[in-house]
N, C-alpha and C. Protein backbone atom coordinates (compact mmCIF):
# COMPACT_ATOMS: atom_id res chain seq x y z
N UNK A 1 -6.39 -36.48 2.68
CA UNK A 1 -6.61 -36.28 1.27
C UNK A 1 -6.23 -37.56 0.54
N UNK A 2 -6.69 -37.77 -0.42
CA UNK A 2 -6.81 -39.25 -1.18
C UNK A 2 -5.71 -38.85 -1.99
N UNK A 3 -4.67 -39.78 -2.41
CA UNK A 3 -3.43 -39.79 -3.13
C UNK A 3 -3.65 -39.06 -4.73
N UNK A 4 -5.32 -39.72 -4.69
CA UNK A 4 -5.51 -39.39 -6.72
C UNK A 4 -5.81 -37.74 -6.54
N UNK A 5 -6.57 -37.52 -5.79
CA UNK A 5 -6.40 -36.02 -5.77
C UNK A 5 -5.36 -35.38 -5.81
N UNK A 6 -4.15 -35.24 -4.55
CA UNK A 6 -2.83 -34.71 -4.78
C UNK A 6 -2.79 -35.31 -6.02
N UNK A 7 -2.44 -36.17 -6.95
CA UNK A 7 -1.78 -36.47 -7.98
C UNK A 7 -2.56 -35.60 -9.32
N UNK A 8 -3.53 -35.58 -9.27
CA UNK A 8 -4.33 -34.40 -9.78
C UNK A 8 -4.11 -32.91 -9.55
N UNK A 9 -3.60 -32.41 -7.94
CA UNK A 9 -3.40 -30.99 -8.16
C UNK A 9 -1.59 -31.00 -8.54
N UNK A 10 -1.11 -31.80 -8.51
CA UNK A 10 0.38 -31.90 -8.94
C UNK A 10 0.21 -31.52 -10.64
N UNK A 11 -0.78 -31.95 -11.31
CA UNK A 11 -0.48 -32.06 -12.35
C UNK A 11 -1.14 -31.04 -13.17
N UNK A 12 -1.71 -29.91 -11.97
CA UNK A 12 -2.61 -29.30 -12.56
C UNK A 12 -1.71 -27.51 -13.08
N UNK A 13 -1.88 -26.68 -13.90
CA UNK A 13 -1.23 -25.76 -13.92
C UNK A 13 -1.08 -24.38 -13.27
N UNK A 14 -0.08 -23.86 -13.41
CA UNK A 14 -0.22 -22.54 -12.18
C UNK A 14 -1.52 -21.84 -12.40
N UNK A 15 -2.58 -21.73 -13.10
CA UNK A 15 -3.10 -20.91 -13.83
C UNK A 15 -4.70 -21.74 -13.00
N UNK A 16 -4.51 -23.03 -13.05
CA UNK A 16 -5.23 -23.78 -12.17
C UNK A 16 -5.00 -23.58 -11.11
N UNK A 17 -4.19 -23.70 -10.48
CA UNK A 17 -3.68 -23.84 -8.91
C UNK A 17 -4.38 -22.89 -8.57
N UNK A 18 -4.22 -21.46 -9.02
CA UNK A 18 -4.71 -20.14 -8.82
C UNK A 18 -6.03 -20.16 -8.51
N UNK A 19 -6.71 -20.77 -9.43
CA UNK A 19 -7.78 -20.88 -9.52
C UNK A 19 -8.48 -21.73 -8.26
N UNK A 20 -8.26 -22.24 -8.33
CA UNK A 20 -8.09 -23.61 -7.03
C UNK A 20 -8.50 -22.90 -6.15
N UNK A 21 -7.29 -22.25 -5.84
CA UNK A 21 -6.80 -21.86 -4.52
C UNK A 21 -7.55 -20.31 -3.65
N UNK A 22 -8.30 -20.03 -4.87
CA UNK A 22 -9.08 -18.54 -4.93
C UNK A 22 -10.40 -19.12 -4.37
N UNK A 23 -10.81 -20.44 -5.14
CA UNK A 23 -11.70 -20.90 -5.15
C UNK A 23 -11.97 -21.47 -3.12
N UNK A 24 -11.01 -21.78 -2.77
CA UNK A 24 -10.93 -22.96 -1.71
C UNK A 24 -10.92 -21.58 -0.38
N UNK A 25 -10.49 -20.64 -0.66
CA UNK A 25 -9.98 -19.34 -0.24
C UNK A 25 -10.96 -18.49 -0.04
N UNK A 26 -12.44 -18.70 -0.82
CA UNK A 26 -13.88 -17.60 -0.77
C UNK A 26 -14.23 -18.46 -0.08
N UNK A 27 -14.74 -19.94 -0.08
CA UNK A 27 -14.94 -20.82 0.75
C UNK A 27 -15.09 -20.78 2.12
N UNK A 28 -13.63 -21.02 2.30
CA UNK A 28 -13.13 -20.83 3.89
C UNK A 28 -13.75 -19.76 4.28
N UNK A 29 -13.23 -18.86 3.55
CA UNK A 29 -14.16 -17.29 4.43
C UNK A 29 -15.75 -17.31 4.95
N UNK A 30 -16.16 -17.76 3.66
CA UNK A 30 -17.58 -18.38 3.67
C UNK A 30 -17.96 -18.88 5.39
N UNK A 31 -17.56 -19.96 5.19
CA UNK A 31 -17.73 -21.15 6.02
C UNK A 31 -17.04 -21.13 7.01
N UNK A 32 -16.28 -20.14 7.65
CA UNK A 32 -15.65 -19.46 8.94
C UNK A 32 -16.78 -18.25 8.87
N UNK A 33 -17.02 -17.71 8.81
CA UNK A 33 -17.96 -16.52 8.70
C UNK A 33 -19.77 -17.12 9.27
N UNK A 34 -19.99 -18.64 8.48
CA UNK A 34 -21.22 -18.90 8.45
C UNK A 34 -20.91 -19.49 10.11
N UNK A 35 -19.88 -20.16 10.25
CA UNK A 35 -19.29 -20.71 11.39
C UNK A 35 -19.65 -20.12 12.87
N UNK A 36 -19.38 -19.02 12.79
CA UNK A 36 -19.19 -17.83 14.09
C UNK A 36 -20.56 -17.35 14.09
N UNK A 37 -21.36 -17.15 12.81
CA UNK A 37 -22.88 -17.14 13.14
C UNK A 37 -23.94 -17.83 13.98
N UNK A 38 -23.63 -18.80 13.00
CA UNK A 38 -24.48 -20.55 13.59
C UNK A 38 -23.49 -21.49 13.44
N UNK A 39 -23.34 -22.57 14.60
CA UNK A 39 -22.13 -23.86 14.04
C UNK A 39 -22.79 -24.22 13.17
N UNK A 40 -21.63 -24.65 12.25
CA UNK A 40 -21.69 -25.54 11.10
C UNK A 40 -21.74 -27.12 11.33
N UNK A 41 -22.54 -27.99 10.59
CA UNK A 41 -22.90 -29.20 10.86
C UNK A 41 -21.61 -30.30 10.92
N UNK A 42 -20.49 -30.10 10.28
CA UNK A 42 -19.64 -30.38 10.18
C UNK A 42 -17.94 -29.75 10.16
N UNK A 43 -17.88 -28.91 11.75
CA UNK A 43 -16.53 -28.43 11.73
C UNK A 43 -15.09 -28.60 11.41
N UNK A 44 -15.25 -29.84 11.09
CA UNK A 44 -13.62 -30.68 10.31
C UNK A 44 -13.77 -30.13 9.29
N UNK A 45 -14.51 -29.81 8.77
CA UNK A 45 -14.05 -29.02 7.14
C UNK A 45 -13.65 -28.40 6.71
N UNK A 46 -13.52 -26.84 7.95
CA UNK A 46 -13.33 -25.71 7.88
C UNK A 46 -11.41 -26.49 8.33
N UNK A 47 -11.42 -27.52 9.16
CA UNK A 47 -9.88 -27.63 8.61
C UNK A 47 -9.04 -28.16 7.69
N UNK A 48 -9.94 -29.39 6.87
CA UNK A 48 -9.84 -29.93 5.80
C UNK A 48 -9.72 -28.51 4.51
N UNK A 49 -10.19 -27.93 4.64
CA UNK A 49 -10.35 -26.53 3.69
C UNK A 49 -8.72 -26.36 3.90
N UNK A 50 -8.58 -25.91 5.02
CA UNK A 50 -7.40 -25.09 5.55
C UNK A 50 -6.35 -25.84 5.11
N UNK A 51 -6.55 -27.21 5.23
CA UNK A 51 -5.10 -28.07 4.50
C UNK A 51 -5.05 -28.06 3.21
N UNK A 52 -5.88 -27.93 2.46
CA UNK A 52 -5.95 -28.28 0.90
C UNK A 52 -5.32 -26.55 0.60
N UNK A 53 -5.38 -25.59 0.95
CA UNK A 53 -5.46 -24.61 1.18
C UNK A 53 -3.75 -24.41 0.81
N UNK A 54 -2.98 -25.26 2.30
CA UNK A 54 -1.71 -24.91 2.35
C UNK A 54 -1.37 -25.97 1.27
N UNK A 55 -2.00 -27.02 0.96
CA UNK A 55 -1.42 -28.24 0.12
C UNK A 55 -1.12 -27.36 -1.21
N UNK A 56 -2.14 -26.55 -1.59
CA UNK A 56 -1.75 -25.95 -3.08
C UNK A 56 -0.96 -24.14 -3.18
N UNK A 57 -1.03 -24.07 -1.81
CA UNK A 57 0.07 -23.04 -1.60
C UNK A 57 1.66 -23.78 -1.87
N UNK A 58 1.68 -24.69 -1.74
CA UNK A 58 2.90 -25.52 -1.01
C UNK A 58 2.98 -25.36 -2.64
N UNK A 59 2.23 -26.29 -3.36
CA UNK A 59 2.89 -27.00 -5.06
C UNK A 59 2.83 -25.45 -6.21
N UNK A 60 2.60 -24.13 -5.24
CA UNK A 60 2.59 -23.24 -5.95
C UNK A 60 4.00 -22.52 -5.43
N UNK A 61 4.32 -22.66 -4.55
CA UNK A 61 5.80 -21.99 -4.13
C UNK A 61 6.67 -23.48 -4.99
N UNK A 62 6.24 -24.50 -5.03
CA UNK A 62 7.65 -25.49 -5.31
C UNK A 62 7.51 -25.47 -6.86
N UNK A 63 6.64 -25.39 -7.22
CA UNK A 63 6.85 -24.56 -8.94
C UNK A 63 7.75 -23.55 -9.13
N UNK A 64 7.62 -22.35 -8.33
CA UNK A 64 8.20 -21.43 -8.81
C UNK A 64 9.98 -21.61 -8.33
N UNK A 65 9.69 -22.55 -7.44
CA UNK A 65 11.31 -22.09 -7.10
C UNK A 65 11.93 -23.54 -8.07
N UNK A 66 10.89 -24.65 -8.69
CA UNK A 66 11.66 -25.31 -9.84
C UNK A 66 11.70 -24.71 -10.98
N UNK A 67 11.34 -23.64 -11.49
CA UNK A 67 11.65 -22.74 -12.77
C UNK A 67 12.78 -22.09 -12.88
C-alpha cells in the first residue's frame, strides 16, 4: 500500500472507515465468490483486499481504544 493512501485512511473518520470497510468487505465476498466460480485474472487482489481490510480494522480498533 502506498504511504499517501494509509495517510489518507488515518485521517479519514469513523463514519468513513465504516464505510470503507463495508465497502472493501462486499467486494471481497464478491471476488472470492466470482473466484471459486471462474479464476480471477488477477488473484493478488483478493489478498491485497484482505490487507486493506485488516489495515482499516486495525485504525478502527486504535481509535476506539484512543478515546
Amino acid at each position: 500500500m502506498k504511504s499517501k493512501d494509509w495517510n489518507e485512511m488515518k485521517n479519514m473518520t469513523d463514519i468513513e472507515l465504516g464505510a470503507k470497510l463495508n465497502e472493501l468487505q462486499n467486494k471481497l465476498f464478491k471476488l472470492k465468490f466470482r473466484h471459486l466460480t471462474t479464476p480471477v485474472k488477477n488473484p493478488l487482489e483478493i489478498r491485497g483486499i484482505r490487507r486493506n481490510v485488516a489495515r482499516i480494522k486495525t485504525l478502527i480498533a486504535q481509535k476506539k481504544e484512543s478515546k
